[in-house]
Protein backbone atom coordinates (compact mmCIF):
# COMPACT_ATOMS: atom_id res chain seq x y z
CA UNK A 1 -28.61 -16.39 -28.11
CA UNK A 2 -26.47 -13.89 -25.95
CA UNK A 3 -25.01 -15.72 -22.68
CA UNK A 4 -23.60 -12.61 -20.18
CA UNK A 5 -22.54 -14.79 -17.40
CA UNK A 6 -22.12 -13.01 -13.55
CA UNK A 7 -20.20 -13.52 -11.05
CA UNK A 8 -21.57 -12.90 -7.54
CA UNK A 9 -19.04 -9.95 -7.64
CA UNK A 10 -20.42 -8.96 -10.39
CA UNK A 11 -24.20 -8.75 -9.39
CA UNK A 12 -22.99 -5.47 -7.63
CA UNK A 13 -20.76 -3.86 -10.65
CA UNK A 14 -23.59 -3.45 -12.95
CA UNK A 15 -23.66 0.44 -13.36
CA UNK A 16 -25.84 2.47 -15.68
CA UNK A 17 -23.66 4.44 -18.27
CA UNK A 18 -24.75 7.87 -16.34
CA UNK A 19 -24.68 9.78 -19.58
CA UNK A 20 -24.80 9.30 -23.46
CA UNK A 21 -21.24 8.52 -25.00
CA UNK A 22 -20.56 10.25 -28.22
CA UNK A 23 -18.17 7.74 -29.89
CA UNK A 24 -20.01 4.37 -29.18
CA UNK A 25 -23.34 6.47 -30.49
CA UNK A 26 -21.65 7.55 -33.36
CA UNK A 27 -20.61 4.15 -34.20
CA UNK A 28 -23.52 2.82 -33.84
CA UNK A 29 -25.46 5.51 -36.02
CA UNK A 30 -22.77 4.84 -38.49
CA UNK A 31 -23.45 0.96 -38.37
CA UNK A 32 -27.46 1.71 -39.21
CA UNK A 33 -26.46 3.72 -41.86
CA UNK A 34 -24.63 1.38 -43.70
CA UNK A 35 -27.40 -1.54 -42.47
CA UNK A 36 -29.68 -2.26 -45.82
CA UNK A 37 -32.86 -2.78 -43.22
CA UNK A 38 -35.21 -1.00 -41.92
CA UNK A 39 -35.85 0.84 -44.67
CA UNK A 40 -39.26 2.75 -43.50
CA UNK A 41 -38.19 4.16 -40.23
CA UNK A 42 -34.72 4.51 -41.27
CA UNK A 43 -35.02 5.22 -44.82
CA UNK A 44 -35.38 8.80 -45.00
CA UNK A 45 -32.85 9.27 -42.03
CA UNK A 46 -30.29 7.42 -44.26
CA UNK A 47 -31.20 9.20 -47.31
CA UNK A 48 -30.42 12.31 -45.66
CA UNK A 49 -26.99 11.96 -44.27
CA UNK A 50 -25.82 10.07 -47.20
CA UNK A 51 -26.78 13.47 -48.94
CA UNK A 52 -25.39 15.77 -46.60
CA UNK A 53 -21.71 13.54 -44.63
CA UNK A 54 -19.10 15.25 -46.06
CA UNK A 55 -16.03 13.44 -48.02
CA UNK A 56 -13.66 13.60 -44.57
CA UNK A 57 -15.83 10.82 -43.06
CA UNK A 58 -15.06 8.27 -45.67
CA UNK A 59 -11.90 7.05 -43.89
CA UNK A 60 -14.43 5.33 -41.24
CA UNK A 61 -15.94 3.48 -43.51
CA UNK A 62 -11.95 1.84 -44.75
CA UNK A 63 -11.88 0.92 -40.54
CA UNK A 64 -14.54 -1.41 -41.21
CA UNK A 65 -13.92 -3.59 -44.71
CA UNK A 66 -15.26 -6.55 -44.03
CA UNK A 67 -18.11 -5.06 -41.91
CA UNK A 68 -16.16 -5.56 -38.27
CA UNK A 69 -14.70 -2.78 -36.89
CA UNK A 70 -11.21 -2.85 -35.14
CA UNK A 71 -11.70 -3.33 -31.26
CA UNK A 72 -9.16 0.14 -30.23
CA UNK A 73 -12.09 1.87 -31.60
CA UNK A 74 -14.45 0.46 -28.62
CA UNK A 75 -14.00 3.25 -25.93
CA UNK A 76 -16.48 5.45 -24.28
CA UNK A 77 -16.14 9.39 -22.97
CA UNK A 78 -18.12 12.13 -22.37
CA UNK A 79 -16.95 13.92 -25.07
CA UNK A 80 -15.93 13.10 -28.82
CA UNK A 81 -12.65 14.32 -28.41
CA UNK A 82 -12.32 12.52 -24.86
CA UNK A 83 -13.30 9.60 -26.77
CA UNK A 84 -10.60 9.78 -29.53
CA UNK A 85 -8.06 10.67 -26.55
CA UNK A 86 -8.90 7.25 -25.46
CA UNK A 87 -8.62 5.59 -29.03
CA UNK A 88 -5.69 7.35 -29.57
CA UNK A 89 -3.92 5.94 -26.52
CA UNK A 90 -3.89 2.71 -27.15
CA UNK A 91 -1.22 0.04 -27.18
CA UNK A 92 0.77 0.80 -30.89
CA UNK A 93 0.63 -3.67 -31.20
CA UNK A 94 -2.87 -3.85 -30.08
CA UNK A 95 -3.48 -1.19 -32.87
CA UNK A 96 -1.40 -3.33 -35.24
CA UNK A 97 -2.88 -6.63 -34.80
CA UNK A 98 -6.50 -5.44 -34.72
CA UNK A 99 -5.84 -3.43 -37.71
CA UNK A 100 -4.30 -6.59 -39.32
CA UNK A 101 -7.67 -8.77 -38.46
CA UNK A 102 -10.29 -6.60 -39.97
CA UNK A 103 -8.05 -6.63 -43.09
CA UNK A 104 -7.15 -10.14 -43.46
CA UNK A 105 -8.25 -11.13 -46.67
CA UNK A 106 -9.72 -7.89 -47.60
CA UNK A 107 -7.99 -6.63 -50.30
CA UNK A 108 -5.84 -3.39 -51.05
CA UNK A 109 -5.20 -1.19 -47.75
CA UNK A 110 -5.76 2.37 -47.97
CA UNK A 111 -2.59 4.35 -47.33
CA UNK A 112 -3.62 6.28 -44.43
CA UNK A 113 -4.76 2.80 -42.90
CA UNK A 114 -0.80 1.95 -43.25
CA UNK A 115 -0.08 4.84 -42.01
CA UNK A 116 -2.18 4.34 -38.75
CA UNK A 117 -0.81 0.92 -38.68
CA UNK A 118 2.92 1.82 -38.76
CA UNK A 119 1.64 4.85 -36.09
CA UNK A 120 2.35 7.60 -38.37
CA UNK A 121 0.69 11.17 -37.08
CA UNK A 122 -0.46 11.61 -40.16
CA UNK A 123 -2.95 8.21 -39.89
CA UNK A 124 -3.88 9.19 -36.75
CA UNK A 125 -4.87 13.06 -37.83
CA UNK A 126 -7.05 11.25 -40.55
CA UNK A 127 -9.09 9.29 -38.47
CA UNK A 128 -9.29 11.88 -35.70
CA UNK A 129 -10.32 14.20 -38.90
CA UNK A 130 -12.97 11.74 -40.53
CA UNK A 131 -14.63 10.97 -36.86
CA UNK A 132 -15.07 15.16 -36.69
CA UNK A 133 -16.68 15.10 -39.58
CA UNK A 134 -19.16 12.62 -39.08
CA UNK A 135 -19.55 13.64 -35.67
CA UNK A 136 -21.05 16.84 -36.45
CA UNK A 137 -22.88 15.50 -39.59
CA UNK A 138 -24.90 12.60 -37.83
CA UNK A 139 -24.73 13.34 -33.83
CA UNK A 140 -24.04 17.44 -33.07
CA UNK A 141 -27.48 18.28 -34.39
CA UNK A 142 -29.40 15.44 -32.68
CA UNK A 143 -27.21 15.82 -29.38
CA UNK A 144 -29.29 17.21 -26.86
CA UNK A 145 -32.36 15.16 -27.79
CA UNK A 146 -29.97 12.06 -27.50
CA UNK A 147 -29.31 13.78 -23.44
CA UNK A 148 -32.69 13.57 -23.14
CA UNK A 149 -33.38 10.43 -24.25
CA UNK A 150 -30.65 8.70 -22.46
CA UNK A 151 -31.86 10.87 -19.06
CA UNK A 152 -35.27 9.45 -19.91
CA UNK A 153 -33.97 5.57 -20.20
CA UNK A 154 -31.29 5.96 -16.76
CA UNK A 155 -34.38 6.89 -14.72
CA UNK A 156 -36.79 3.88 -15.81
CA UNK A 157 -33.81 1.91 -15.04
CA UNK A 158 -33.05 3.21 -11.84
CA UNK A 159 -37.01 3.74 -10.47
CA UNK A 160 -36.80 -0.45 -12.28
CA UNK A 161 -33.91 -1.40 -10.25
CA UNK A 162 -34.67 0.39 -6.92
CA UNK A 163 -38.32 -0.75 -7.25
CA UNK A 164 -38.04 -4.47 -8.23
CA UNK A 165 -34.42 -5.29 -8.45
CA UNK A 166 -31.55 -6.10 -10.94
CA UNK A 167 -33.42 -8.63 -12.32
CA UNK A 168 -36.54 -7.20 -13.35
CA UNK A 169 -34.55 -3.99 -14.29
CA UNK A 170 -32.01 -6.30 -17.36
CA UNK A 171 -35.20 -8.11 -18.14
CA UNK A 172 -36.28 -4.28 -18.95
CA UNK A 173 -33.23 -3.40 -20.51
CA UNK A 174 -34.21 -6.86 -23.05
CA UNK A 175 -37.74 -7.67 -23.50
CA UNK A 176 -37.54 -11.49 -23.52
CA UNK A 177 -34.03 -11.56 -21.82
CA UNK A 178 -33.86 -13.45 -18.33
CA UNK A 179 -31.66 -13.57 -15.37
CA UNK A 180 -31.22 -16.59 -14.10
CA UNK A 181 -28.70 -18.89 -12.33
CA UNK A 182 -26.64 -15.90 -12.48
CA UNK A 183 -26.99 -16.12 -16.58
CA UNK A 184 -28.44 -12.99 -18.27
CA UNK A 185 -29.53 -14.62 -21.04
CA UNK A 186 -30.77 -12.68 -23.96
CA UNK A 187 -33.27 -14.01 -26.99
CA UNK A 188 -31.97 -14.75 -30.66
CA UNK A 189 -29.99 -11.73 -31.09
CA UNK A 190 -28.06 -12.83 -34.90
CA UNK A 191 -27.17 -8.79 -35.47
CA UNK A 192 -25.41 -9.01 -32.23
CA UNK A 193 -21.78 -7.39 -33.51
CA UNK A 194 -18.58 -6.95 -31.73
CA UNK A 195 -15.11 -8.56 -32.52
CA UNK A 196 -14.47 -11.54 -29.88
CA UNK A 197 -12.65 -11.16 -26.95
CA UNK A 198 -9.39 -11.64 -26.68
CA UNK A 199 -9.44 -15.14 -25.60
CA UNK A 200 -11.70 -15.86 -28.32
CA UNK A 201 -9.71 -13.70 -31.21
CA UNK A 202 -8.25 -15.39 -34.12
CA UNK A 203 -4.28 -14.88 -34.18
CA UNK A 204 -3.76 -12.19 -36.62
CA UNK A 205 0.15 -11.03 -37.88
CA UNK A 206 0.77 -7.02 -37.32
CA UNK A 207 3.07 -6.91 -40.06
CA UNK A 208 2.02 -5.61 -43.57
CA UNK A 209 2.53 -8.42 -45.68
CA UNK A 210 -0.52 -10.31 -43.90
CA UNK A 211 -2.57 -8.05 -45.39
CA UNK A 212 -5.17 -8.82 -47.94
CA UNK A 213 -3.42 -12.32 -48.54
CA UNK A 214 -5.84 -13.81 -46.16
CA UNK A 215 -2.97 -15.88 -43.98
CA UNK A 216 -4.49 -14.61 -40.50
CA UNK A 217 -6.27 -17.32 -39.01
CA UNK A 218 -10.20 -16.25 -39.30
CA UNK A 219 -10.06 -14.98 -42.47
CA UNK A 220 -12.83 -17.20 -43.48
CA UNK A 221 -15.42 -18.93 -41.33
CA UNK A 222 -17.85 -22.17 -42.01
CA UNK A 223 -21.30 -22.69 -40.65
CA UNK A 224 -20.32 -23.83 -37.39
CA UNK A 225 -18.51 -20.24 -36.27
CA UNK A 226 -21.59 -18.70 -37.65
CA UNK A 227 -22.87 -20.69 -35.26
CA UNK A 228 -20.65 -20.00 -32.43
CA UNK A 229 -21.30 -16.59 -32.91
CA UNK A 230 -25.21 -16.92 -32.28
CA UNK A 231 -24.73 -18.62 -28.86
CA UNK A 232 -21.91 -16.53 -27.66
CA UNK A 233 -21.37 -16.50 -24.15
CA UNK A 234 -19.58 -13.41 -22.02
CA UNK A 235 -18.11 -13.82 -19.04
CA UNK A 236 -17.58 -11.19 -17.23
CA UNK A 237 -15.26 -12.41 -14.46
CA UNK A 238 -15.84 -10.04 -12.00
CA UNK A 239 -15.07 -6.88 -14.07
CA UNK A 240 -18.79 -5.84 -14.09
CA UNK A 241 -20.80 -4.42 -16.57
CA UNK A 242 -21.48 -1.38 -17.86
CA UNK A 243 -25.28 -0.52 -19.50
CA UNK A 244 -25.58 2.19 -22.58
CA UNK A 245 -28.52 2.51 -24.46
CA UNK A 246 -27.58 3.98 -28.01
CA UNK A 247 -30.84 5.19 -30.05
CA UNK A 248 -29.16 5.26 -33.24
CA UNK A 249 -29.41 1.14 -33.95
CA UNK A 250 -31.82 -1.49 -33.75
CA UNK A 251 -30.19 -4.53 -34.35
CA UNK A 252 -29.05 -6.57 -31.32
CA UNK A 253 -26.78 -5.78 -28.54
CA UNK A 254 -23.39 -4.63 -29.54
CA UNK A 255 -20.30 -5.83 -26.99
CA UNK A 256 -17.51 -4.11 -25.81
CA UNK A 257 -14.92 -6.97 -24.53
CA UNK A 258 -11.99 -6.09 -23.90
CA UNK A 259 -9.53 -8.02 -21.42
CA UNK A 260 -8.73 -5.75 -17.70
CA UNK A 261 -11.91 -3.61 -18.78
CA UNK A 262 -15.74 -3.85 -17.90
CA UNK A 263 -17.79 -4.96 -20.09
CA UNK A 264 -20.13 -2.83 -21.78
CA UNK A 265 -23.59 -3.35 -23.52
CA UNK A 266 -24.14 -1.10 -25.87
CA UNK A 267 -28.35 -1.91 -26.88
CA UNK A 268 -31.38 -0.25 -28.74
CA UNK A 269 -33.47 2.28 -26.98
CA UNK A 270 -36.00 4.93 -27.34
CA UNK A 271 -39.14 4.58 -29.54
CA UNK A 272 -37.64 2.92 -32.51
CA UNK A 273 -36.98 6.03 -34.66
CA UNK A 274 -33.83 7.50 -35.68
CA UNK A 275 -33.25 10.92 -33.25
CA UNK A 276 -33.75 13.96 -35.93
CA UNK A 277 -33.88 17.64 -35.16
CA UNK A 278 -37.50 19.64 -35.90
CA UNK A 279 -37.72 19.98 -39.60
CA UNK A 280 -38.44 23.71 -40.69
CA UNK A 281 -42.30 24.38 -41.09
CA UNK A 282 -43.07 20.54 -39.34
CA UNK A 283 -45.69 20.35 -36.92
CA UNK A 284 -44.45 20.19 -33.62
CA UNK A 285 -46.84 17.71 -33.09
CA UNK A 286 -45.06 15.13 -35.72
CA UNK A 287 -41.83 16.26 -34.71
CA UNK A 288 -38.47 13.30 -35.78
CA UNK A 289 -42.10 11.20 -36.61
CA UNK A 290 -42.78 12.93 -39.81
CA UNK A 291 -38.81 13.21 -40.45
CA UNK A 292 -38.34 10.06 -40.43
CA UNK A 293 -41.65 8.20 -41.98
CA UNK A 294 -42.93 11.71 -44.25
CA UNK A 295 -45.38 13.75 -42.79
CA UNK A 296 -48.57 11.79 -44.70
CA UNK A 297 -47.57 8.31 -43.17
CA UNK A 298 -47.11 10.16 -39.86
CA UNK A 299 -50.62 11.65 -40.24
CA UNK A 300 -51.81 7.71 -40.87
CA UNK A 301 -49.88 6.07 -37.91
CA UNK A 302 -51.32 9.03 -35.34
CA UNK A 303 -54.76 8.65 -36.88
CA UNK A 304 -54.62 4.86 -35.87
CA UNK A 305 -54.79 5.48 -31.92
CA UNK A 306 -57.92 4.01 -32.91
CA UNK A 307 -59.48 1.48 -35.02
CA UNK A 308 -60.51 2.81 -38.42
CA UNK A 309 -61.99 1.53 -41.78
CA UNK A 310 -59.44 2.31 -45.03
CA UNK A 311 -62.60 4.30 -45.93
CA UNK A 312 -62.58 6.45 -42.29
CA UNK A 313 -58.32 6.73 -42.38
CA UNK A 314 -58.56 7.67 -45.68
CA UNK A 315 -61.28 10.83 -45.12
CA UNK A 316 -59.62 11.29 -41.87
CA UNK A 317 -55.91 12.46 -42.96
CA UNK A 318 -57.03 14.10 -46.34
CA UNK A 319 -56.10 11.40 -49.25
CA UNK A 320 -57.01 9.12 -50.93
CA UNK A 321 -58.72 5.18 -50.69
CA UNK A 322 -55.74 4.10 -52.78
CA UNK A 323 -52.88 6.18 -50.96
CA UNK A 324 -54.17 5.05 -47.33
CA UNK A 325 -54.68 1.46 -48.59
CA UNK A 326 -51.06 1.72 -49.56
CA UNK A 327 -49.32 3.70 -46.53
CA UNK A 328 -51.39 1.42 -44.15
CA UNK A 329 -49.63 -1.36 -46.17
CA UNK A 330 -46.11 -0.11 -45.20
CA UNK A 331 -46.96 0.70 -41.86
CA UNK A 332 -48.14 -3.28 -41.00
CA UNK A 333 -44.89 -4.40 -42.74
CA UNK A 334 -43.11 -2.43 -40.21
CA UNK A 335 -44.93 -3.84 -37.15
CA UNK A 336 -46.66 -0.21 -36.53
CA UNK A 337 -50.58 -1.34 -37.24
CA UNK A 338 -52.05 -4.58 -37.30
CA UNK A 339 -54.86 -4.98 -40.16
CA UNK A 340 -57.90 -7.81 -39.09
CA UNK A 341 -61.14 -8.49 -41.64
CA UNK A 342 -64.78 -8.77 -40.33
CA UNK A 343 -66.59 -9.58 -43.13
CA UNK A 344 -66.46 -7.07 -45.40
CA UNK A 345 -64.99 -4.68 -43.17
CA UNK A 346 -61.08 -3.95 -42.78
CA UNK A 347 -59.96 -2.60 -39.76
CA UNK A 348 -56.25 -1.28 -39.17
CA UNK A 349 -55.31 0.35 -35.52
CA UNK A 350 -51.58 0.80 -33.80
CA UNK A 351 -49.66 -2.03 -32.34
CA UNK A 352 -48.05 -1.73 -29.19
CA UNK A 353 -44.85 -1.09 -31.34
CA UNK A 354 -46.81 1.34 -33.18
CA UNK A 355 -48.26 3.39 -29.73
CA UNK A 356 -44.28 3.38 -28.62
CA UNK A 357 -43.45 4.98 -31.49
CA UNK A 358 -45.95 7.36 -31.82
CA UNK A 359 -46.25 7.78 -27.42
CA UNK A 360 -49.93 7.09 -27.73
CA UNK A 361 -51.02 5.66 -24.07
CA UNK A 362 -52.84 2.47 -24.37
């Protein structure tokens, strides 16, 4: 569970991120790509920027060793380079001891990460480099579809909020969240990643000889933080709280807290598939759907909008009993179509998941 408790201050500094941030979206692309889930929505979206992100990005990947990222990395801006402007400004010791707690117990640092740590220009050009690089890789060509879809989720919110109130509009934001008793409680969310704050953060030495030996306190954690970790509880003290859908991840919601800053919720939006610019010679009736799931399980999901026998789906998209019996497979493992028996019939149709993703009207 996910605690965000309000202040009655707070109840009136919840704003709506009014546009998409590049850095938060890139790090959250970054954190699906590197996720070994979701294999059949995310699979061939994977597959293809593994291909095609260049050598430069690899530095980000050394940020993140033991799979939590330093928090002078959480920032927002309207821009990528506004963004690093804001990474790049922060306190040298803050960059030091964060740098120091993602690498406790890690192993051997990479020299440019000593570099950032001692504040050398040269660590700093590297990262600013390797964030470039991935930048255009994974977000430049998917931008303006990403301005859409964020345009898309800021007016649901807003027609939500104005409509039925804050409420109703978080409990949109969260299917299965609740406000109540000024607690915006949020279901089971275990992929729920961000550092703790910095009441909650482990001491962790800024000096190199920490490093890799394990001595900062956190380096290793039982059951019970694991624990601690699924109930957390934010309070957001009357800084507010700032909403950003990212489209990019589908895990749970990922925190920005940082002390003297709002808070901001980073969560999963859109229709569940990774953003991806029209493939050459693709329908543009499939459009990221065939990108991302192949343009014969595509064919399958659309031809679901209504109830069909394997027989019917299979005649209906071209292949064969065998192939459909076998796409429709993957397709109910994913949550897209539900499969129910009547006798000896078998009938598979969309799930609501399924209709989202596809933007079939039910």
């Amino acid at each position: 569970m996910l605690h965000i408790r309000f202040t009655a201050e707070d109840m009136s500094r919840v704003r709506f991120a009014p546009r998409p941030s590049p850095v938060p979206e890139l790090h959250a692309a970054l954190l699906m790509l590197g996720a070994p889930h979701e294999g059949l929505l995310f699979g061939r979206w994977r597959g293809r920027l593994l291909r095609t992100l260049p050598g430069a990005a690899e530095p980000l990947g050394e940020l993140v060793p033991g799979g939590a990222a330093p928090r002078f990395l959480d920032v927002l801006g309207g821009t990528r380079e506004e963004g690093f402007a804001l990474i790049r400004s922060a306190r040298p010791e803050f960059v030091r001891s964060e740098l120091a707690r993602v690498y406790a117990g890690q192993g051997a640092v990479p020299p440019w990460v000593r570099a950032l740590h001692r504040g050398d220009a040269a660590g700093w050009d590297t990262l600013d480099r390797a964030q470039r690089a991935a930048h255009e890789t994974v977000l430049a060509p998917v931008w303006p579809l990403v301005q859409d879809l964020h345009r898309a989720e800021f007016t649901r919110y807003a027609l939500t909020a104005a409509e039925q109130g804050l409420a109703a509009a978080l409990a949109a934001v969260a299917p299965g969240s609740r406000l109540r008793d000024g607690v915006w409680e949020w279901p089971s969310a275990p992929s729920a990643l961000s550092a703790p704050s910095a009441l909650e953060a482990p001491e962790a030495r800024d000096d190199l000889e920490a490093w890799g030996a394990g001595e900062a306190r956190g380096a290793s954690e039982g059951p019970e933080a694991g624990e601690a970790r699924a109930a957390r509880e934010v309070r957001l003290g009357g800084r507010g709280l700032v909403l950003l859908p990212t489209f990019h991840w589908r895990g749970g919601p990922l925190v920005q807290d940082l002390p003297d800053r709002p808070v901001v919720l980073a969560y999963p939006a859109g229709g569940g598939l990774p953003p991806a610019p029209e493939p050459r010679g693709a329908r543009s009736e499939d459009g990221g759907l065939a990108a991302a799931l192949g343009r014969t399980r595509a064919a399958v999901l659309r031809a679901l909008a209504e109830p069909r026998t394997t027989t019917d789906l299979a005649r209906r998209t071209g292949i064969g009993n065998a192939t459909a019996s076998a796409h429709a497979a993957a397709l109910r493992a994913a949550g897209l179509i539900t499969t129910t028996r009547t006798g000896r019939s078998v009938h598979h149709e969309q799930t609501p998941l399924g209709m989202l993703v596809v933007g079939t009207t039910p």
